[in-house]
Protein backbone atom coordinates (compact mmCIF):
# COMPACT_ATOMS: atom_id res chain seq x y z
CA UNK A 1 -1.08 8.47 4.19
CA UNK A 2 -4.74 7.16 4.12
CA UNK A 3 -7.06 7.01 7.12
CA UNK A 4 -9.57 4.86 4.79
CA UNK A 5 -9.74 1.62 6.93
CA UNK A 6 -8.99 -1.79 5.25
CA UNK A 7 -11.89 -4.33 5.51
CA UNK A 8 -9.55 -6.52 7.52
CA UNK A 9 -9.62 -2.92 10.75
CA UNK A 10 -13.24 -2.54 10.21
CA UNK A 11 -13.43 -6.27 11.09
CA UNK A 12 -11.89 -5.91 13.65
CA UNK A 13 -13.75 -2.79 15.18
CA UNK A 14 -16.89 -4.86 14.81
CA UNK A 15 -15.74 -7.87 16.43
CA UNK A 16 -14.02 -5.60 19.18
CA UNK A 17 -17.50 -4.10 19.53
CA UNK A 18 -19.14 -6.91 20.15
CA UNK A 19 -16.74 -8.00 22.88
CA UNK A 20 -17.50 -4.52 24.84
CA UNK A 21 -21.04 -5.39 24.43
CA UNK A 22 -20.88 -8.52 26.39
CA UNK A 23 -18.73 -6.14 28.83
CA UNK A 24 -20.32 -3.40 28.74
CA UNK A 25 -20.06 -0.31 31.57
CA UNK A 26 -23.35 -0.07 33.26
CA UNK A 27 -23.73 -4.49 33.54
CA UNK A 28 -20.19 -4.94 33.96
CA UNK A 29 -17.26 -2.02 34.27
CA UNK A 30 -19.00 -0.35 36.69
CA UNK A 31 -19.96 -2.33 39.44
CA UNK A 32 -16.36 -3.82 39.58
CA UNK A 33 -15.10 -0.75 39.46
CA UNK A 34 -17.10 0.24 42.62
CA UNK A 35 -15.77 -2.50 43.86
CA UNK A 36 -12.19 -1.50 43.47
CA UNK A 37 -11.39 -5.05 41.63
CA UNK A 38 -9.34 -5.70 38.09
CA UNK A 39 -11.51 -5.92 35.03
CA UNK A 40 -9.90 -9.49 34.77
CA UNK A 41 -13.00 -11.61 32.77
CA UNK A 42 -12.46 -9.01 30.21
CA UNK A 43 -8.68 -9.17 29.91
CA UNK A 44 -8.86 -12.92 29.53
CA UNK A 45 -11.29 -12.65 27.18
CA UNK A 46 -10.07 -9.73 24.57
CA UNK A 47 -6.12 -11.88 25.23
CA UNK A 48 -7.70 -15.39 23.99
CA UNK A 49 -9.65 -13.00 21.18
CA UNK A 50 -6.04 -11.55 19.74
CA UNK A 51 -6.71 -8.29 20.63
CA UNK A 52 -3.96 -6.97 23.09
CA UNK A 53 -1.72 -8.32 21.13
CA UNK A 54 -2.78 -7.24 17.64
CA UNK A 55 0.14 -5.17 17.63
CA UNK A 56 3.02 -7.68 18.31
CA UNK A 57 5.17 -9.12 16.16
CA UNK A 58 3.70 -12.84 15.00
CA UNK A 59 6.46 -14.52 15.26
CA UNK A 60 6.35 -14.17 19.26
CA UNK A 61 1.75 -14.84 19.14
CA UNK A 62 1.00 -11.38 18.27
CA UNK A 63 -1.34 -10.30 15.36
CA UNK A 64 1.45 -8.66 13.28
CA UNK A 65 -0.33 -5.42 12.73
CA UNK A 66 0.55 -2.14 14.66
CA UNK A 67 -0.76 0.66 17.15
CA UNK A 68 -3.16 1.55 14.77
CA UNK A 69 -5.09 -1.67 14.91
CA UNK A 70 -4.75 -1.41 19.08
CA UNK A 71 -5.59 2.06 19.19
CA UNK A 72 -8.53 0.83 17.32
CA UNK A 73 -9.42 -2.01 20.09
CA UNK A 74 -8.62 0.49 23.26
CA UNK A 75 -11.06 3.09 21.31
CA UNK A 76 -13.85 0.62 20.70
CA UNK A 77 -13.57 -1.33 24.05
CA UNK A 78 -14.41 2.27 25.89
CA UNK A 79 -16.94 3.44 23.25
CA UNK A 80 -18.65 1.06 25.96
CA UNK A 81 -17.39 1.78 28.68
CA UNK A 82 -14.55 -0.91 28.89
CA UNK A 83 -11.33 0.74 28.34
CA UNK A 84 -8.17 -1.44 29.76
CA UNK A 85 -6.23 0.82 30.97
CA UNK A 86 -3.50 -1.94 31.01
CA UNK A 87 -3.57 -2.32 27.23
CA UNK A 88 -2.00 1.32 27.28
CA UNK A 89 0.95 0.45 29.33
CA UNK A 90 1.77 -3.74 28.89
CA UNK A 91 1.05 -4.36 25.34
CA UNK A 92 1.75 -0.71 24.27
CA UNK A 93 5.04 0.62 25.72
CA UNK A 94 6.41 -2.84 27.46
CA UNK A 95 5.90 -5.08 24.42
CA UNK A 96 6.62 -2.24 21.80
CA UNK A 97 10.12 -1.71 23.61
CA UNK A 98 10.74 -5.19 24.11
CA UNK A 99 10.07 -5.85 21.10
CA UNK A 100 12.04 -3.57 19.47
CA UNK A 101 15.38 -3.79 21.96
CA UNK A 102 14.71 -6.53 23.67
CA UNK A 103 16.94 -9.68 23.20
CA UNK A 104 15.79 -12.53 21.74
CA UNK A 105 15.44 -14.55 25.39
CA UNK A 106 13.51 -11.46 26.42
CA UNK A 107 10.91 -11.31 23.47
CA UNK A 108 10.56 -14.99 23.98
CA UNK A 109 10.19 -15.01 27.75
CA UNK A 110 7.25 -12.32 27.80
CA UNK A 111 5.99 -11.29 24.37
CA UNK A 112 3.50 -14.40 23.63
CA UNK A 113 1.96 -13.83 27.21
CA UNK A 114 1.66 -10.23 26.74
CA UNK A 115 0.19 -11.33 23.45
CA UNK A 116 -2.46 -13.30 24.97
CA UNK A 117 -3.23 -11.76 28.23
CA UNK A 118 -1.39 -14.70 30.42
CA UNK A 119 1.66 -12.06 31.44
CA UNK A 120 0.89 -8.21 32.24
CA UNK A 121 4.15 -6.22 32.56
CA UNK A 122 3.86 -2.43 34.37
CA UNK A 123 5.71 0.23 33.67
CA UNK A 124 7.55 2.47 36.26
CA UNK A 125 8.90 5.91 35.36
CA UNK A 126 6.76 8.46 37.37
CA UNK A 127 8.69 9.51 40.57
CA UNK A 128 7.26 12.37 42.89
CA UNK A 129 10.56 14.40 42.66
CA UNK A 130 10.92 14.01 39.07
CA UNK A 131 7.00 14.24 37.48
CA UNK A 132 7.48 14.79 33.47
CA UNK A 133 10.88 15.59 34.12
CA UNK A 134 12.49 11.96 33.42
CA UNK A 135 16.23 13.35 33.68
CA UNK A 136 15.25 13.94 37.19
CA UNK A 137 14.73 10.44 38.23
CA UNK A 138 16.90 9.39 41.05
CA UNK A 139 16.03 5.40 40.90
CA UNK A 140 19.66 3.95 39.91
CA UNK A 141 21.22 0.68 39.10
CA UNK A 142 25.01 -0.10 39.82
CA UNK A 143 26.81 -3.19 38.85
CA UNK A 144 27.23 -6.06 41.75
CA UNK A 145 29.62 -8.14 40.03
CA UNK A 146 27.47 -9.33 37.11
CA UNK A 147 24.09 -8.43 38.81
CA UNK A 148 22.45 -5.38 39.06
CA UNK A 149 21.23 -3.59 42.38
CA UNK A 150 18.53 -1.53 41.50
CA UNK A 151 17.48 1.43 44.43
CA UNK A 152 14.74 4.01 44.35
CA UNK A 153 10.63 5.05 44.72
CA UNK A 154 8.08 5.21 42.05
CA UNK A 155 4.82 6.82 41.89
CA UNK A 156 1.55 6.18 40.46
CA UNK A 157 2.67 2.97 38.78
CA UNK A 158 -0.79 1.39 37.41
CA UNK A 159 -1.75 -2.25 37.96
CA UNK A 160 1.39 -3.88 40.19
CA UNK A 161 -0.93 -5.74 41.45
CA UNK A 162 -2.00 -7.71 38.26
CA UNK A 163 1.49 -7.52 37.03
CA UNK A 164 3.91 -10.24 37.02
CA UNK A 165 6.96 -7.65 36.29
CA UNK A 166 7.40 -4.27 36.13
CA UNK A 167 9.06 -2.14 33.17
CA UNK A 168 10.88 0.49 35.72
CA UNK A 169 13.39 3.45 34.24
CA UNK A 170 16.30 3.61 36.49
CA UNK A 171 19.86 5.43 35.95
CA UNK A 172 23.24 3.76 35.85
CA UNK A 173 26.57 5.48 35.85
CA UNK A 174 28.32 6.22 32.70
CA UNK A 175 32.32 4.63 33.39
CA UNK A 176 33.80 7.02 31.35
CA UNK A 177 32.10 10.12 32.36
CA UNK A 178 30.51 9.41 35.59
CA UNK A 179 27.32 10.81 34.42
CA UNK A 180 24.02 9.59 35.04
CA UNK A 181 21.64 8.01 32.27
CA UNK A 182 18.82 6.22 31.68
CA UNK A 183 18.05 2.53 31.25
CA UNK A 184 15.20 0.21 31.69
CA UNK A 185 14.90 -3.45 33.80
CA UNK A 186 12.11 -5.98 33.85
CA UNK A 187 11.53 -6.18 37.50
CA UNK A 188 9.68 -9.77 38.56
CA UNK A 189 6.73 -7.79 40.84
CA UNK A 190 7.89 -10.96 43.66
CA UNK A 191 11.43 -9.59 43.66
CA UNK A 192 13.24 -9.41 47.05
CA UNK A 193 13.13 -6.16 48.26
CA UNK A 194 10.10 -5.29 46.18
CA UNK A 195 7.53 -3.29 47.82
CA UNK A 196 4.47 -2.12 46.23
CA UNK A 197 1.84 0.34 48.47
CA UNK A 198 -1.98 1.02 47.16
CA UNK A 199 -2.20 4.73 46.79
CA UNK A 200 -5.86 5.67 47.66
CA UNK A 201 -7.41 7.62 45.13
CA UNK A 202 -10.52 9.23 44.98
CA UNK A 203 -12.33 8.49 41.62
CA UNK A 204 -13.92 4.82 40.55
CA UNK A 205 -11.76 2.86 38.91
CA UNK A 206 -10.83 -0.63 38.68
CA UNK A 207 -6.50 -0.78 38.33
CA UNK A 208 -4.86 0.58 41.54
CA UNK A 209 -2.34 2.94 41.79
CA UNK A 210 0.91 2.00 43.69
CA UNK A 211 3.98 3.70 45.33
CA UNK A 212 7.31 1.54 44.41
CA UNK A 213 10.22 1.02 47.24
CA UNK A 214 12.90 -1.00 45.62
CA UNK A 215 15.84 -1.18 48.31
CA UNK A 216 18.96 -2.92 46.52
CA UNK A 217 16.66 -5.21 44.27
CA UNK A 218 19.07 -7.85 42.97
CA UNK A 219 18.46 -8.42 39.43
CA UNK A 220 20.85 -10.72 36.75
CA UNK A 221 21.94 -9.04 34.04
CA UNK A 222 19.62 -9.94 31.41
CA UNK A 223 17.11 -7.91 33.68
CA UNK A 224 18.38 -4.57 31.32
CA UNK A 225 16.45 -4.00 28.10
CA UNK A 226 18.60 -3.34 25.24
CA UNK A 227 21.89 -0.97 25.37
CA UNK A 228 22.40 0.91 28.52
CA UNK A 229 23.77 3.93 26.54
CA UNK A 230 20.58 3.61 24.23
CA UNK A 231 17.93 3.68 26.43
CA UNK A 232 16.42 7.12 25.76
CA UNK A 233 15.68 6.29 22.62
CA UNK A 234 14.41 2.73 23.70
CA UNK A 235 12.40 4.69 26.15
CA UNK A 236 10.56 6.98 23.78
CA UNK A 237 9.53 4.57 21.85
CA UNK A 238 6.93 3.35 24.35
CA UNK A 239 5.68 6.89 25.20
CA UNK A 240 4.43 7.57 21.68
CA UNK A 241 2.33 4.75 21.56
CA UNK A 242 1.49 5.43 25.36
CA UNK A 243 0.01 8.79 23.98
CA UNK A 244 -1.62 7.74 21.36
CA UNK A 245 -3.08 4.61 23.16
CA UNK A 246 -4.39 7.31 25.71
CA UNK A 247 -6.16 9.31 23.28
CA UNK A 248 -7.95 6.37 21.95
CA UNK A 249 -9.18 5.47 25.43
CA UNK A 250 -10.35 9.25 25.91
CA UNK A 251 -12.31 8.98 22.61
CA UNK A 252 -13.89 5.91 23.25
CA UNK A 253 -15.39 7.41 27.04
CA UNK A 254 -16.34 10.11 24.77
CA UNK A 255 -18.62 8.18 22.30
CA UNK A 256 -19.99 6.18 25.11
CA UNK A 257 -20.61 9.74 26.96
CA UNK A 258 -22.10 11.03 24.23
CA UNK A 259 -24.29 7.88 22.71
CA UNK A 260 -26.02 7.65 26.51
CA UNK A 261 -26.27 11.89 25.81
CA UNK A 262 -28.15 11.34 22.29
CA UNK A 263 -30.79 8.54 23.57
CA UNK A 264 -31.36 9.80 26.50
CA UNK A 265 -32.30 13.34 24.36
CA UNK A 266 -33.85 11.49 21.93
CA UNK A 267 -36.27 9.56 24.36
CA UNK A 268 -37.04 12.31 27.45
CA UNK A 269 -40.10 14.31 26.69
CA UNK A 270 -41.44 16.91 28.68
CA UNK A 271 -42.83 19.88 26.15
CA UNK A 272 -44.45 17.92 23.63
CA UNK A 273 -41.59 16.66 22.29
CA UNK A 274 -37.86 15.14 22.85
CA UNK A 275 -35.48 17.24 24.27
CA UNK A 276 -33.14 16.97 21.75
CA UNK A 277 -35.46 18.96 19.13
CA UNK A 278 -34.37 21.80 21.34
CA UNK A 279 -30.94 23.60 20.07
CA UNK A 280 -30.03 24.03 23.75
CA UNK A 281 -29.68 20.36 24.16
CA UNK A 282 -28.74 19.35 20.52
CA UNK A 283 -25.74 22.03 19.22
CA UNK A 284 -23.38 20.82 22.57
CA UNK A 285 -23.72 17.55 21.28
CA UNK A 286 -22.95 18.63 18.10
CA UNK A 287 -20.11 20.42 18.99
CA UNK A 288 -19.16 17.35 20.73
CA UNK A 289 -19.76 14.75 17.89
CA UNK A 290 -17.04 17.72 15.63
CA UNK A 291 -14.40 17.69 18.34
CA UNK A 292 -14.39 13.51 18.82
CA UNK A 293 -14.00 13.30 15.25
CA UNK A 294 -10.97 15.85 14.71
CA UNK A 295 -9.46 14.10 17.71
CA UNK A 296 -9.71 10.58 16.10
CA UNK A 297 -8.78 11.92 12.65
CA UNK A 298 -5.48 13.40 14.78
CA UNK A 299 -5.00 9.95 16.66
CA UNK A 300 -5.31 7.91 13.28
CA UNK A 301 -2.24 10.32 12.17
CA UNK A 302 -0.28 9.58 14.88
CA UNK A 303 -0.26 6.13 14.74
CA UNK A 304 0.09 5.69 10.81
CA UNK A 305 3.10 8.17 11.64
CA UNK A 306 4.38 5.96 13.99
CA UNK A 307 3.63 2.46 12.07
CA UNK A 308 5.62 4.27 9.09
CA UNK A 309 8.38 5.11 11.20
CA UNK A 310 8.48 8.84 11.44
CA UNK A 311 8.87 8.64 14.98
CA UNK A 312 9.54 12.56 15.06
CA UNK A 313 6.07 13.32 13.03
CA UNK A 314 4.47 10.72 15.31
CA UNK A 315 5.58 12.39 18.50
CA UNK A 316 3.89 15.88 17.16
CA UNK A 317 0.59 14.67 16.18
CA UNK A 318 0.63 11.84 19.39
CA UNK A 319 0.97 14.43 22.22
CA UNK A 320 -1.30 16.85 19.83
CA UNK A 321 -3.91 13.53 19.53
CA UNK A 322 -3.81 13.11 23.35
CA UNK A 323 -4.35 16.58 23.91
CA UNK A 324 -7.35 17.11 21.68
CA UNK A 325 -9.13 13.73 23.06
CA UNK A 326 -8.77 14.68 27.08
CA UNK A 327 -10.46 18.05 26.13
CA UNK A 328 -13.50 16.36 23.99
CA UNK A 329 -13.93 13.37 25.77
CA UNK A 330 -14.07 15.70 29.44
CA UNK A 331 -16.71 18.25 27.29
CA UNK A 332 -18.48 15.21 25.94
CA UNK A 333 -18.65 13.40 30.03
CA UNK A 334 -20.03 17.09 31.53
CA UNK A 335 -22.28 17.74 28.54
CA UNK A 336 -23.79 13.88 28.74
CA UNK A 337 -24.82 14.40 32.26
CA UNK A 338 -26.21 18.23 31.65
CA UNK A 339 -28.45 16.53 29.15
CA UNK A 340 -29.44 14.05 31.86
CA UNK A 341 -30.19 16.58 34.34
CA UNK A 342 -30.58 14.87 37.93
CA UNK A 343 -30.39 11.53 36.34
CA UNK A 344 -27.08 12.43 35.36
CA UNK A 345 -25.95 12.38 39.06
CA UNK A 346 -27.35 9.03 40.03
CA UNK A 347 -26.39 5.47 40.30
CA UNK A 348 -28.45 4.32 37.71
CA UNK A 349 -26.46 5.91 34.65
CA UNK A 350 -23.17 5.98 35.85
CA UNK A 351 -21.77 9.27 33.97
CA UNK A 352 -20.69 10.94 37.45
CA UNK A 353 -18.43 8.19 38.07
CA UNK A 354 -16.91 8.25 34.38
CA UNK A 355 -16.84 11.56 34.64
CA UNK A 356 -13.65 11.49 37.04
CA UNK A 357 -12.46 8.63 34.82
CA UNK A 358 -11.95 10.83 32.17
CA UNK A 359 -10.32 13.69 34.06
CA UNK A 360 -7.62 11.84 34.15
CA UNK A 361 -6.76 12.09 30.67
CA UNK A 362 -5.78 15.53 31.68
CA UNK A 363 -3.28 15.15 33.47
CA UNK A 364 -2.08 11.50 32.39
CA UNK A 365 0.30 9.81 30.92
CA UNK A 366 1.44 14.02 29.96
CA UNK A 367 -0.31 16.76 31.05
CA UNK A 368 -1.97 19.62 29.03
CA UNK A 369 0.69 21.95 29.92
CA UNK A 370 3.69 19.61 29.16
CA UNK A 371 1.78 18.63 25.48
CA UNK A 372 1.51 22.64 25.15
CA UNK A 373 5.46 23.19 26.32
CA UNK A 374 6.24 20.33 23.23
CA UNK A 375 3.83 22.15 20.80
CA UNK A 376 5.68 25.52 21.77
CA UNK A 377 8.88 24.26 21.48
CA UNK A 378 9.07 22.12 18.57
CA UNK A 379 6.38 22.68 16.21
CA UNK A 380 6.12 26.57 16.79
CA UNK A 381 9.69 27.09 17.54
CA UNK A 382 9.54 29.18 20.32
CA UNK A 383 12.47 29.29 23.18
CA UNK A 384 12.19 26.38 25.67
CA UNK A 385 10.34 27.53 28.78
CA UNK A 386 10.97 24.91 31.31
């Protein structure tokens, strides 16, 4: 296992870099963000680039490469500012499932437009009964003949409103045993019987958040992604790369957070000299620069992991990786504007905003405490706790 990136990824980091300059947070990012509108001139532009779907199989318009490479895009895109959070769920869990269960009409139907940017697909698993546990969900699907009637709510489901189908995880009946389990439909976002709600959240972003009402959605019955009776293991292959596609987004607001911390340090004077010849100011960002580094070194893992197919390795190091990058990329957003001072509160810079922005990580796509219940459990091998 080698971390040692080809020339062909540090290409592609540069040229990824360059888009995010053109986009960057403080000209562009932010005041659409204020503005509560999609980050769409972007999109369009890193889809016609290859880049959201460097990971996708070519055959169906994708770059043929794998979450490493767009870990690599998500991390450089918000090492200035411009993150998609969209990259994490369409090309990341809907078009890794899809294309690894999905049947050959469904990779051809949606892959090369989640390839390029033209089709978004959202992903719908969150309910506010079940949170991280998914064997709570109570969405189901039942058979109408040779349709499917899908019924049930979703929560915090990002981007429906950009999305021309949702990914949701629903329940049908098992007809031998009667028992409940899961399995996942493409829902068209125009379906009858479709509801989406804006959730109003508090912290400046540019994707919405949306409550889901499906009431007896009639679907056909190449709505269902692969095997019914396989879907948990359909479904857990999107959440790895959902992790580690999270982490690289954390680690990128880091860098940005603390590149604006270094110049700002390296350019403020007020005793003589910069501010960051003082070791008050200059070990935090230290410490900082250390703990973004171990966290991409753990990210890198988890994807090569994953890419190799050591899905169980991949799952250890992802939900360590996403762990490690919330806590460094929150330190390295709070220590950026205590370097700042007062300017780290205004308009002008924009770190109070991101700030929020990278709270998130925290508690999304898994929370701390759920990473550190998997940690307990499976690499320390302590009893289960919840």
């Amino acid at each position: 296992m080698s971390f040692i990136e080809t020339e062909e990824q540090k290409e592609l980091r540069a040229s990824v870099s360059r888009l995010g300059e053109r986009f960057n947070y403080v000209d562009y990012v932010l005041p659409r963000a204020r503005r509560s509108e999609p980050l769409t001139e972007l999109w369009n532009e890193a889809g016609k680039l290859g880049f959201l779907g460097v990971n996708l199989p070519e055959e169906y318009g994708g770059g043929g490469a794998g979450i490493y490479e767009l870990a690599l895009v998500q991390e450089e895109l918000a090492a200035h500012g411009a993150g998609l959070l969209l990259v994490v769920v369409s090309p990341a869990i809907c078009g890794t499932i899809i294309g690894k269960y999905g049947t050959e009409e469904q990779k051809q139907t949606w892959l090369p437009g989640i390839a390029d940017g033209s089709k978004i697909m959202a992903f719908g698993i969150t309910e506010a009964d079940a949170g991280s546990n998914s064997h709570q969900i109570t969405t189901t699907a039942r058979r109408d003949g040779d349709d499917w009637l899908l019924s049930g709510n979703k929560i915090y489901i990002s981007g429906v409103d950009q999305a021309d189908a949702v990914l949701i995880v629903a329940r049908t009946e098992d007809s031998k045993t009667g028992k409940l389990k899961p399995a996942l439909f493409i829902v068209p976002t125009d379906a009858e019987n479709f509801v989406k709600t804006p959730m109003e959240m508090d912290i400046v972003e540019p994707d919405h958040q949306f409550m889901l009402f499906l009431d007896d959605v009639r679907l056909p019955a190449d709505a269902l992604v692969g095997e019914a009776d396989a879907a948990l293991m359909q479904l857990f292959a999107g959440l790895n790369p959902e992790r580690i596609l999270g982490a690289a987004m954390a680690i990128g607001m880091g860098r940005y957070a603390l590149d604006a911390a270094v110049r700002f340090a390296k350019e403020r004077t007020v005793w003589k000299q910069p501010i960051g010849a003082h070791q008050g100011i200059s070990h935090p960002l230290a410490q900082i620069k250390i703990e973004l580094e171990l966290a991409k070194l753990m990210m890198q893992k988890a994807a090569v992991l994953y890419d190799t197919g050591d899905d169980f390795g991949a799952a250890e190091a992802a939900n360590m990786a996403k762990y490690a990058a919330a806590e460094a990329s929150i330190k390295a957003l709070d220590q950026a504007v205590q370097t700042h001072g007062g300017a780290g509160l205004t308009k002008e810079y924009g770190l109070a905003a991101m700030l929020g922005a990278a709270r998130i990580a925290r508690v999304a796509p898994v929370s701390r405490e759920m990473i550190l219940n998997f940690v307990s459990q499976h690499s320390l091998g302590l009893p289960k706790s919840y």
